[in-house]
Protein backbone atom coordinates (compact mmCIF):
# COMPACT_ATOMS: atom_id res chain seq x y z
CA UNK A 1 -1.79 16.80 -23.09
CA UNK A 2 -0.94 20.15 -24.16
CA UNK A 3 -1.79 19.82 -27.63
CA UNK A 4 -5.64 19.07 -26.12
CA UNK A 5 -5.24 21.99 -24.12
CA UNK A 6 -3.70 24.50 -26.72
CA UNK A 7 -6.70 23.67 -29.10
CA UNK A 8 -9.48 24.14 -26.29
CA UNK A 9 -7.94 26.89 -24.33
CA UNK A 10 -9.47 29.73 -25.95
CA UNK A 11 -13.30 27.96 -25.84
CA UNK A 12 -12.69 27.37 -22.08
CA UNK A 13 -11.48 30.98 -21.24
CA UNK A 14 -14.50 32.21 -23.23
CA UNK A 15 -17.02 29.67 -20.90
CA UNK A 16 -14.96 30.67 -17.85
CA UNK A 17 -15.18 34.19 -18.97
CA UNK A 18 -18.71 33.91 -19.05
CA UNK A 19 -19.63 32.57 -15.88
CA UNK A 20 -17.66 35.11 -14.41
CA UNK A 21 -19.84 37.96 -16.01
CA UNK A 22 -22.99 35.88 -14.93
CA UNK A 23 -22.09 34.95 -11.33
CA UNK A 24 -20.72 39.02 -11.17
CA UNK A 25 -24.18 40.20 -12.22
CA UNK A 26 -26.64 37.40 -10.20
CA UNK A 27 -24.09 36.00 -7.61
CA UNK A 28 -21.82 38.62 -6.53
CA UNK A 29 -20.15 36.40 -3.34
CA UNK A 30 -19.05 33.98 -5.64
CA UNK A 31 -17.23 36.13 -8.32
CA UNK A 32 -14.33 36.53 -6.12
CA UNK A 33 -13.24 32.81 -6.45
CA UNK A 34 -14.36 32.56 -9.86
CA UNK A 35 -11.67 35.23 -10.61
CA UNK A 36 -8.85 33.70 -8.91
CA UNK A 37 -9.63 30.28 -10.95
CA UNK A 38 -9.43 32.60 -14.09
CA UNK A 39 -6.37 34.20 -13.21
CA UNK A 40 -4.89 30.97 -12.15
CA UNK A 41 -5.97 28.85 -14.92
CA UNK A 42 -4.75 32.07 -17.64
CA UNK A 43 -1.29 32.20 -15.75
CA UNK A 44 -1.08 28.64 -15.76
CA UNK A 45 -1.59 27.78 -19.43
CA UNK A 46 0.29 30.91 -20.66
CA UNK A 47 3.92 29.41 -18.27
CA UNK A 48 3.20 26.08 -19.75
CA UNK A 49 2.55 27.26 -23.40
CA UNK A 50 6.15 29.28 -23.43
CA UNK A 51 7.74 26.76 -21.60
CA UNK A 52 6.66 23.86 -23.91
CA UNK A 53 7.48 26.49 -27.33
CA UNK A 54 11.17 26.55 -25.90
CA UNK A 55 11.56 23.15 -24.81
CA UNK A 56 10.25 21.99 -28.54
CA UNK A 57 13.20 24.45 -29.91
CA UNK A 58 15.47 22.81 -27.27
CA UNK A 59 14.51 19.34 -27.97
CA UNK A 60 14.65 19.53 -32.10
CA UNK A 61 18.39 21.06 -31.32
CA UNK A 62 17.12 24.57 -32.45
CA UNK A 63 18.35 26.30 -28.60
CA UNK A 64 20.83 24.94 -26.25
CA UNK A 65 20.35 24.38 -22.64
CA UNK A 66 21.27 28.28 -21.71
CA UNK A 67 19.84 29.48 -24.96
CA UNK A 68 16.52 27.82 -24.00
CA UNK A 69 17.33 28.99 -20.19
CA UNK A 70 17.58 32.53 -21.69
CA UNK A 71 14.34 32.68 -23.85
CA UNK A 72 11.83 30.98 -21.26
CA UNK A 73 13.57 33.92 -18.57
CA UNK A 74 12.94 36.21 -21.22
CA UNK A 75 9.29 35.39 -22.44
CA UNK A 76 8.29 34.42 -18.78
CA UNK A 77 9.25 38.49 -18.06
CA UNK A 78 7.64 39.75 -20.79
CA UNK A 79 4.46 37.87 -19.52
CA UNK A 80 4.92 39.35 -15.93
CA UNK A 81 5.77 42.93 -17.55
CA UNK A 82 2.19 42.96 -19.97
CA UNK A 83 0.09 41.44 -16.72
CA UNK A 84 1.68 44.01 -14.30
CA UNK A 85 1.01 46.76 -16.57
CA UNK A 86 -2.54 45.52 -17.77
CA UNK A 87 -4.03 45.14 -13.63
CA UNK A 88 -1.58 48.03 -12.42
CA UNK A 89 -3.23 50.33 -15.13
CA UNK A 90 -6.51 48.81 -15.70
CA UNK A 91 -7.03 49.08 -11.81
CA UNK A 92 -6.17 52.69 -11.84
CA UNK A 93 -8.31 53.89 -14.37
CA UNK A 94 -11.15 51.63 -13.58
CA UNK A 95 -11.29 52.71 -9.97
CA UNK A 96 -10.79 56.41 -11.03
CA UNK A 97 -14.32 55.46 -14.04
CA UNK A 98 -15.98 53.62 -10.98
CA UNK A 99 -15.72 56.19 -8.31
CA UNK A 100 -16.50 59.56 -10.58
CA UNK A 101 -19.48 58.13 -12.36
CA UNK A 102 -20.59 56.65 -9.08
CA UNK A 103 -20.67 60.32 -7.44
CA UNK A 104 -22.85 61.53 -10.57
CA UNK A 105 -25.13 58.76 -11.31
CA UNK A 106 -25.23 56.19 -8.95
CA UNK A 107 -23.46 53.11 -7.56
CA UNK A 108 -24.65 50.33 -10.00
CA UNK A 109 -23.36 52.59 -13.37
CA UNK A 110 -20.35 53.45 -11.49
CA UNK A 111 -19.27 49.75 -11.26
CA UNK A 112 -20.51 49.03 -14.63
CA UNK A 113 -17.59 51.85 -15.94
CA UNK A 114 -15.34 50.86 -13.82
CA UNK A 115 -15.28 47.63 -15.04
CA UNK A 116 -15.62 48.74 -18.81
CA UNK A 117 -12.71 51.18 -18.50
CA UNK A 118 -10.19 48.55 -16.51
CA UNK A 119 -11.13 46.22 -19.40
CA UNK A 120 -10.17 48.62 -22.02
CA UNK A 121 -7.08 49.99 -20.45
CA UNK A 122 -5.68 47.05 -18.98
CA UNK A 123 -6.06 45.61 -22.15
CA UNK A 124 -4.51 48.49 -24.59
CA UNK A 125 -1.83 48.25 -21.51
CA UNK A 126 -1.12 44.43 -21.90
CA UNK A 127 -1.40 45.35 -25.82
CA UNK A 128 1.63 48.60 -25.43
CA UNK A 129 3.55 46.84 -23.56
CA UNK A 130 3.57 43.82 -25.12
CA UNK A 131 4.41 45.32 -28.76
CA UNK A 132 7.42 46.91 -26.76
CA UNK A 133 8.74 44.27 -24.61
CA UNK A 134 8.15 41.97 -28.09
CA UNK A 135 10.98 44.62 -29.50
CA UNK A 136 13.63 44.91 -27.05
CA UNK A 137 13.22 40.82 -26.21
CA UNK A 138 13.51 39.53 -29.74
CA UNK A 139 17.51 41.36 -29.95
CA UNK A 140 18.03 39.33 -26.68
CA UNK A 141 16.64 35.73 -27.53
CA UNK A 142 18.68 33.73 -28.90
CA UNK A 143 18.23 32.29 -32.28
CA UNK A 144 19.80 29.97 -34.72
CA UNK A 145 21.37 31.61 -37.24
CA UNK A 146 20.15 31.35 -41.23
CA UNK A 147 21.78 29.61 -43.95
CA UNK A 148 20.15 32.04 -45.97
């Protein structure tokens, strides 16, 4: 089951992805609940894709039952960390895009930077703190030691 949905995750986010840029642009009331299935469906596969990497490990005999305790705790924080950071500072900077270049242009560009700059922040956010949380985690997961 998660084999299937590992190999057609990405093509679904990009479909899912797109109807949420279509329904934004020609049905505005629905984008709301579009959004939340995004989020939810995102969350959802990322949790299952770490949990299922460290139960493998755990099953083949690579992690015991605390090591594999301790790396799911670990990865699933590092996940919360890069989303918190990525909406936190995407929101900030594309509310601050949306309302400035509303008050100089006009409404419709203002939402259309808003939106571009929370993309682009949120994701060089998610991308920072990743790389970072990626550093300090790996010295705290446990691993099996090489023979070599």
């Amino acid at each position: 089951m998660l084999k299937t949905l590992q190999k057609h995750a990405p093509t679904i986010s990009m479909l899912l992805l797109t109807a949420f840029l279509t329904a934004l642009l020609f049905y505005p009331a629905s984008s709301q609940a579009l959004s939340t299935v995004i989020l939810v469906f995102g969350v959802g596969t990322a949790i299952a894709f770490i949990i299922q990497g460290n139960l493998e490990k755990h099953k083949k005999g690579e992690l015991t039952r605390s090591e594999f305790i301790r790396n799911t705790f670990l990865d699933l924080l590092g996940l919360a960390l890069t989303m918190g950071a990525a909406m936190w500072l995407g929101r900030l900077a594309g509310g601050y895009a949306g309302q400035s270049v509303s008050i100089k242009v006009g409404q419709g560009w203002g939402m259309a930077a808003g939106i571009a700059a929370g993309m682009v922040v949120g994701f060089g956010a998610a991308f920072l703190v990743g790389k970072i949380w990626g550093k300090i985690s790996s010295r705290l997961q446990a691993t099996q030691p090489s023979l070599f």
